[in-house]
C-alpha atoms as a PDB file:
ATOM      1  CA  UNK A   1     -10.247   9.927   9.888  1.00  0.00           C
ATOM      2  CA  UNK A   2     -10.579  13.689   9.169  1.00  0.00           C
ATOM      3  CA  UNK A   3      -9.792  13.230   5.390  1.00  0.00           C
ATOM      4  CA  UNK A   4     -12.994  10.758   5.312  1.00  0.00           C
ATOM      5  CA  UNK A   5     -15.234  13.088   8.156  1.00  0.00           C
ATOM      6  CA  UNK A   6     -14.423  16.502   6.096  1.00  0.00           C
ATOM      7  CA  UNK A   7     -15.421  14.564   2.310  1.00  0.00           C
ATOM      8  CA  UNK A   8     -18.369  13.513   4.283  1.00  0.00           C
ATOM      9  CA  UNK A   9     -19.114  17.010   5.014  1.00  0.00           C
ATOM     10  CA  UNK A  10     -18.407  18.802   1.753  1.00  0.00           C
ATOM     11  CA  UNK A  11     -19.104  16.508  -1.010  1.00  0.00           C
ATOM     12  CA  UNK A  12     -22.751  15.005   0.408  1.00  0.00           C
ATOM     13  CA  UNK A  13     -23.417  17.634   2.531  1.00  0.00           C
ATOM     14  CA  UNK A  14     -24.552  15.860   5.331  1.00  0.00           C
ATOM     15  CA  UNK A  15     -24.135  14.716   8.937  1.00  0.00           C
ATOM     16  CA  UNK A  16     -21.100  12.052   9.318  1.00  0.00           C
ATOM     17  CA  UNK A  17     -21.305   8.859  11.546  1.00  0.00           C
ATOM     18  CA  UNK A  18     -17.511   7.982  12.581  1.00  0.00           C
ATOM     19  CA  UNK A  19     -17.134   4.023  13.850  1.00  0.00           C
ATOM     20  CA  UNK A  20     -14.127   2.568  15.074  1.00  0.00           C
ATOM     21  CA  UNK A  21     -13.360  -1.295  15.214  1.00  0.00           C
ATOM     22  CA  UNK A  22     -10.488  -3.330  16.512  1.00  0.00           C
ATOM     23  CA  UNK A  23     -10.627  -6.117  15.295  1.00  0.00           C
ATOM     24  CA  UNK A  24      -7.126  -7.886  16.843  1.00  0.00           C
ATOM     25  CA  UNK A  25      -6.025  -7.538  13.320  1.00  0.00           C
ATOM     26  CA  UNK A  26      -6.945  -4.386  12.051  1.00  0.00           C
ATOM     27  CA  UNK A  27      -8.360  -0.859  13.073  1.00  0.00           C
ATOM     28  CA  UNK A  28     -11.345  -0.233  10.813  1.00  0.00           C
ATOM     29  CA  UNK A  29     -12.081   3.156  10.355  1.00  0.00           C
ATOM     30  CA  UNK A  30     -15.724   3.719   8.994  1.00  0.00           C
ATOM     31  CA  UNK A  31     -17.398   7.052   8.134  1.00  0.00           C
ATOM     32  CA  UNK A  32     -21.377   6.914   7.248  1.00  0.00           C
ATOM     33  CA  UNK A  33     -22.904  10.352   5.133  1.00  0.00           C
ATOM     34  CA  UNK A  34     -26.562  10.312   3.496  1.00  0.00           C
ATOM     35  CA  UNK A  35     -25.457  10.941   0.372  1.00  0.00           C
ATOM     36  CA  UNK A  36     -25.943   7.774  -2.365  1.00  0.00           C
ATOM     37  CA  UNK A  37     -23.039   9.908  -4.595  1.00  0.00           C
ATOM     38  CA  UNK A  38     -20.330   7.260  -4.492  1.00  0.00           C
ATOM     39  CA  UNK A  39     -16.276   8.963  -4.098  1.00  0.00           C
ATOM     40  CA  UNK A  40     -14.635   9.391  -7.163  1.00  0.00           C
ATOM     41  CA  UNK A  41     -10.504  10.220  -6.850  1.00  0.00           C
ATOM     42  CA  UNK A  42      -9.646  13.680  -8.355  1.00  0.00           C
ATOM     43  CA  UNK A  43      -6.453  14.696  -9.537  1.00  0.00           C
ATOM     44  CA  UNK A  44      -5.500  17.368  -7.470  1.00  0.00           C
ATOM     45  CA  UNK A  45      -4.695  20.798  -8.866  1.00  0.00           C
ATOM     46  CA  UNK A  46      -1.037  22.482  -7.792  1.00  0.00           C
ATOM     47  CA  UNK A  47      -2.576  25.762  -6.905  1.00  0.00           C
ATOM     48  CA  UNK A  48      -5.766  24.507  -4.698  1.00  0.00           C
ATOM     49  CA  UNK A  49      -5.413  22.514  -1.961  1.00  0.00           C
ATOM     50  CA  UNK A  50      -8.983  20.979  -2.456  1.00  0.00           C
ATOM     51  CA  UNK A  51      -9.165  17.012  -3.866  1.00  0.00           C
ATOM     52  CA  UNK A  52      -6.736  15.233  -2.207  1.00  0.00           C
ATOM     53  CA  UNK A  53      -8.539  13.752   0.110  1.00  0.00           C
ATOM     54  CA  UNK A  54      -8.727  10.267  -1.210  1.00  0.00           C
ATOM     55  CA  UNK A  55      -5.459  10.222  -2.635  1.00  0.00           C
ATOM     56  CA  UNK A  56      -4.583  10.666   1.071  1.00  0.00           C
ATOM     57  CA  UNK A  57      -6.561   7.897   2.454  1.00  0.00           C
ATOM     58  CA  UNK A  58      -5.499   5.738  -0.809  1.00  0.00           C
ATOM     59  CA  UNK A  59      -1.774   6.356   0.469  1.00  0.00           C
ATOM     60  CA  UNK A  60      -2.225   5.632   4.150  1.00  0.00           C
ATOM     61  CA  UNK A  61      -4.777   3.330   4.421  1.00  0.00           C
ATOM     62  CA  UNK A  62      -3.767  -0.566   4.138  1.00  0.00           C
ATOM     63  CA  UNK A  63      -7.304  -1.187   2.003  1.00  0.00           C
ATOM     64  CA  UNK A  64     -10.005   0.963   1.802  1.00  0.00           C
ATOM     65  CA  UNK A  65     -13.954   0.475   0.421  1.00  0.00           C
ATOM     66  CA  UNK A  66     -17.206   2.051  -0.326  1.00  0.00           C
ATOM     67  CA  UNK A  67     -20.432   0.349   0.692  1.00  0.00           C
ATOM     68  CA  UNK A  68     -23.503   1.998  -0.581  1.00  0.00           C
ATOM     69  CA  UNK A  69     -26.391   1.621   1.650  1.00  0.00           C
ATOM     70  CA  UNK A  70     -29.914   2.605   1.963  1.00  0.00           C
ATOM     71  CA  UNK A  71     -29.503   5.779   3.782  1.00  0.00           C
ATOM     72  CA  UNK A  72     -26.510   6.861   1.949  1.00  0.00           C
ATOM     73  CA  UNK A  73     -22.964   5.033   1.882  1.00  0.00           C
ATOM     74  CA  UNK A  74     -20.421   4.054   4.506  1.00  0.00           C
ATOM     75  CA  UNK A  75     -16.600   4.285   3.272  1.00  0.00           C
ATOM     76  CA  UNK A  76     -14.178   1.851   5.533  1.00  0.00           C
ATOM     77  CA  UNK A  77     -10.366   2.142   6.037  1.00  0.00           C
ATOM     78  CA  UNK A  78      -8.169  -0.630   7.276  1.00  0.00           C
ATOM     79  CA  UNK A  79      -5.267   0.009   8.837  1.00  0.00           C
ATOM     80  CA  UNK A  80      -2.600  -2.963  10.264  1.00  0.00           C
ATOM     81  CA  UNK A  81      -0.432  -2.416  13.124  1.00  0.00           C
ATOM     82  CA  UNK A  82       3.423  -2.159  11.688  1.00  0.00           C
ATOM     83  CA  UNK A  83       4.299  -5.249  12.653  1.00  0.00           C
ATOM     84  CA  UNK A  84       1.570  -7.233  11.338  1.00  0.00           C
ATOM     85  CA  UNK A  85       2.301  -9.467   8.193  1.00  0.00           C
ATOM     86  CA  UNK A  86       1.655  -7.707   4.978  1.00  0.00           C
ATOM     87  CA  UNK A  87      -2.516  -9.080   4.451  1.00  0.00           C
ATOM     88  CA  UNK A  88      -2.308  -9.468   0.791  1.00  0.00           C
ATOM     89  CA  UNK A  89       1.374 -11.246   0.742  1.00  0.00           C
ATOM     90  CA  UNK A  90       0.401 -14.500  -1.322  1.00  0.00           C
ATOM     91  CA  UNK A  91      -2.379 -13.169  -3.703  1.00  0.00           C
ATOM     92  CA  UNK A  92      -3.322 -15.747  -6.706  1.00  0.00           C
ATOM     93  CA  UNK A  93      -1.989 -12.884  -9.043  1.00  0.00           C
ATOM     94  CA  UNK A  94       0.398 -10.609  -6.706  1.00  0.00           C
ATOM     95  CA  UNK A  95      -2.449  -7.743  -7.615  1.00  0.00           C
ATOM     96  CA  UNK A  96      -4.077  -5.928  -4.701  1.00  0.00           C
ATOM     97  CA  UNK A  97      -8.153  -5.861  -4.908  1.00  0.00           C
ATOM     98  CA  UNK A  98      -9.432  -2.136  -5.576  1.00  0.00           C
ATOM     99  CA  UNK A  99      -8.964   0.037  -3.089  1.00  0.00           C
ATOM    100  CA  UNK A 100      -6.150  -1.832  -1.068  1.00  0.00           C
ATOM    101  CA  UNK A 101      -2.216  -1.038  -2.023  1.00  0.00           C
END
């Protein structure tokens, strides 16, 4: 949640709206900013500790996605309890959608 909060903050420079959903499958994790400037992954530099950030919510997150909107954008993490099936066990092609590992 902080990783998504603090990139709202820096990179659009704007207020951040924080949701959170359970779902009885999933907690979804949603974070709203005005800005229309849709998150690109960096690669992170050894001696900054600046643009991990997505990396972060790429490793921890079950999926993740970016809806623009309107106003701005809302970016949505899902994470399953432990012992919850894996959700993308039994794909056509055994290849996770963007933004889901």
């Amino acid at each position: 949640m902080s990783e998504l909060i603090t990139n709202a903050h820096l990179h659009a420079g704007s207020t951040a709206n924080l949701v959170l959903v359970w779902d009885n499958r999933c907690l979804h994790v949603s974070v709203h900013d005005s800005s229309s400037a849709m998150p690109e992954p960096r690669t992170p530099d050894a001696t900054t500790p600046n643009g991990r950030g997505l990396g972060l919510v790429e490793a921890l997150a079950d999926t993740w996605q970016t809806r623009p909107q309107s106003d701005g954008k809302t970016i949505t993490a899902c994470f399953y309890p432990p012992d919850q099936p894996d959700p993308h066990a039994g794909e056509a092609d055994g290849t996770p959608s963007p933004g889901s590992r």
